[in-house]
C-alpha atoms as a PDB file:
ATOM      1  CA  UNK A   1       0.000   0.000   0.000  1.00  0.00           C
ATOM      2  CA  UNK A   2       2.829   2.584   0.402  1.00  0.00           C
ATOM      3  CA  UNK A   3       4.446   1.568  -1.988  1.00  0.00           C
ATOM      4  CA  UNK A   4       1.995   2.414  -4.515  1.00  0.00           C
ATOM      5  CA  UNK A   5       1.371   5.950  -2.206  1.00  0.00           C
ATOM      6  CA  UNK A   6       4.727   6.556  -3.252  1.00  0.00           C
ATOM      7  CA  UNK A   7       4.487   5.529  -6.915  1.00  0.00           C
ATOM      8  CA  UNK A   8       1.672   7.731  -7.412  1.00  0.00           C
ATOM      9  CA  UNK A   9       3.200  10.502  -5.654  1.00  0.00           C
ATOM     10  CA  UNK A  10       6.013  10.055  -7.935  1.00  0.00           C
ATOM     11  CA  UNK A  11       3.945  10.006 -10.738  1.00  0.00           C
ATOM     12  CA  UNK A  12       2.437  13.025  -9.938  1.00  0.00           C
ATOM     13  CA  UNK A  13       5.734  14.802  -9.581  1.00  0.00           C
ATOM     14  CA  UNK A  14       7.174  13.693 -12.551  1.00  0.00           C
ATOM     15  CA  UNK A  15       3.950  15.524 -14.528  1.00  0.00           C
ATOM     16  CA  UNK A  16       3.709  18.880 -13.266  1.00  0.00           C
ATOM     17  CA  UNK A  17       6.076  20.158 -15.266  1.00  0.00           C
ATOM     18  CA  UNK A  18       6.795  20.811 -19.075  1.00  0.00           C
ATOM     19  CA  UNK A  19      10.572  20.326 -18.630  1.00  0.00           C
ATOM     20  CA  UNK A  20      12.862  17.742 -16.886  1.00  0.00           C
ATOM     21  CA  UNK A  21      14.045  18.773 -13.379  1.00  0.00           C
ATOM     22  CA  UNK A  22      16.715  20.744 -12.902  1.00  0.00           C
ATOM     23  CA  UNK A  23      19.150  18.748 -10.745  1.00  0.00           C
ATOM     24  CA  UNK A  24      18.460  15.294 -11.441  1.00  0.00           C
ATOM     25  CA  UNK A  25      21.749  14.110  -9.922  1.00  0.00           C
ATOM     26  CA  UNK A  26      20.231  15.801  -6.642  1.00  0.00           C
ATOM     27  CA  UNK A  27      16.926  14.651  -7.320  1.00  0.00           C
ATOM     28  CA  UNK A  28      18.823  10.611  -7.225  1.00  0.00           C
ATOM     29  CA  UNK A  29      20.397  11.849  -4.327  1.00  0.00           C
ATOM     30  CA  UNK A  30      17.088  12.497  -2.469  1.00  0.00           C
ATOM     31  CA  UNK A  31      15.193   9.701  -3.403  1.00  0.00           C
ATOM     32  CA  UNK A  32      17.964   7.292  -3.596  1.00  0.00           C
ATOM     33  CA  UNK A  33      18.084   3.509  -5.200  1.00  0.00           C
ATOM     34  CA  UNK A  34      16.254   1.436  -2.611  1.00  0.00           C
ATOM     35  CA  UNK A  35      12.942   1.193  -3.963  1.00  0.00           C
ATOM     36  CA  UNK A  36      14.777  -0.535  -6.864  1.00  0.00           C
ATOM     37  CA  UNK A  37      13.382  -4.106  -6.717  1.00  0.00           C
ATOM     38  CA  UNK A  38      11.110  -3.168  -3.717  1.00  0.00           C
ATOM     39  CA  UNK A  39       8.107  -4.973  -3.905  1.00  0.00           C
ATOM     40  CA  UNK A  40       6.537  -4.373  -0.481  1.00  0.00           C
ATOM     41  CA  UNK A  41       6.052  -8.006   0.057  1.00  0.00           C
ATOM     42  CA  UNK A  42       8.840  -8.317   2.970  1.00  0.00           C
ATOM     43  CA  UNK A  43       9.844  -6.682   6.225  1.00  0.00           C
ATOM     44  CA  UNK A  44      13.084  -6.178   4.195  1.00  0.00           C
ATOM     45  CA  UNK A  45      10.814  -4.451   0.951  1.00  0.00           C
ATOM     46  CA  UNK A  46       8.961  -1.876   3.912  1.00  0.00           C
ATOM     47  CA  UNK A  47      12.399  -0.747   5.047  1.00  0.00           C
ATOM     48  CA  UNK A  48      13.531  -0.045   2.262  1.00  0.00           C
ATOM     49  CA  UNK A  49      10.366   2.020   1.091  1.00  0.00           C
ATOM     50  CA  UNK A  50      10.940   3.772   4.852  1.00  0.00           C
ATOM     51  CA  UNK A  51      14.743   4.548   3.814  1.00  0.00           C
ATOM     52  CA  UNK A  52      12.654   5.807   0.237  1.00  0.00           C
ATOM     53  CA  UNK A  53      10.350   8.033   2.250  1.00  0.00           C
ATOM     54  CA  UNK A  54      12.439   9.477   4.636  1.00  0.00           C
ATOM     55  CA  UNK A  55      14.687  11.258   1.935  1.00  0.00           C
ATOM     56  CA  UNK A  56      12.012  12.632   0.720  1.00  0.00           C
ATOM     57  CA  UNK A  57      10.640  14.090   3.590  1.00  0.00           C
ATOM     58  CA  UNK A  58      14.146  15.410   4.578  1.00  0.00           C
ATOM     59  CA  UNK A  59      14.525  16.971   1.169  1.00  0.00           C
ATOM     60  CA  UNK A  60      11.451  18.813   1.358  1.00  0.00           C
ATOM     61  CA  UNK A  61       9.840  17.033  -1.567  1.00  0.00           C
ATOM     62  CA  UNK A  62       7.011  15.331   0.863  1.00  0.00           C
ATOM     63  CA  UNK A  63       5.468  17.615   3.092  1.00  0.00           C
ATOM     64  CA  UNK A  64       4.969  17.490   7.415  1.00  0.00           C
ATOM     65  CA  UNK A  65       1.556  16.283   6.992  1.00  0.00           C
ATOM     66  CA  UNK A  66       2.598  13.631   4.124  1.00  0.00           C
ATOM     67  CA  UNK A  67       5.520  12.501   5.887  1.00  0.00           C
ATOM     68  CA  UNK A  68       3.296  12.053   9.048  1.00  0.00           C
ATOM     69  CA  UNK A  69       0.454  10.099   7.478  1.00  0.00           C
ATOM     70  CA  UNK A  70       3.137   7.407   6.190  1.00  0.00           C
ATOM     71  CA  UNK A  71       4.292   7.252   9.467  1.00  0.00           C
ATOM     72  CA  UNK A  72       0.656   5.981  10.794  1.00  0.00           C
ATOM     73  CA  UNK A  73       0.393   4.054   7.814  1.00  0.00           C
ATOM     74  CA  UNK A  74       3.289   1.534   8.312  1.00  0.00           C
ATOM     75  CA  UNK A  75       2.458   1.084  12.062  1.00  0.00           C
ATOM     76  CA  UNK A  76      -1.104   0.213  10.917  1.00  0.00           C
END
């Protein structure tokens, strides 16, 4: 399930604009690799979407309130 919270927020990201991002290299950075053969199946796969969510939420890409809500959502 947050996996594809994240997908979708990714999604939505990636189409608000007419032009790639700036600083993709920063972008990588932020988000990182780990969601790379995530499937969400394992204790292992939620970690690694955690790791995922909290560079977002330290980059400023995910706001307080979104980066609170995944926080209830994995301890659900």
């Amino acid at each position: 399930m947050a996996l594809a919270a994240l997908m979708t927020s990714a999604s939505m990201l990636a189409g608000c604009g007419t032009s790639a991002p700036a600083n993709v290299k920063g972008l990588s950075q932020v988000v990182g690799t780990d969601l790379v053969g995530a499937r969400g199946a394992s204790a292992a796969d939620q970690r690694k979407i955690d790791r995922t969510v909290v560079g977002l939420c330290a980059g400023g890409v995910w706001s307080k309130q979104d980066c609170a809500r995944h926080g209830k959502e994995s301890q659900e």
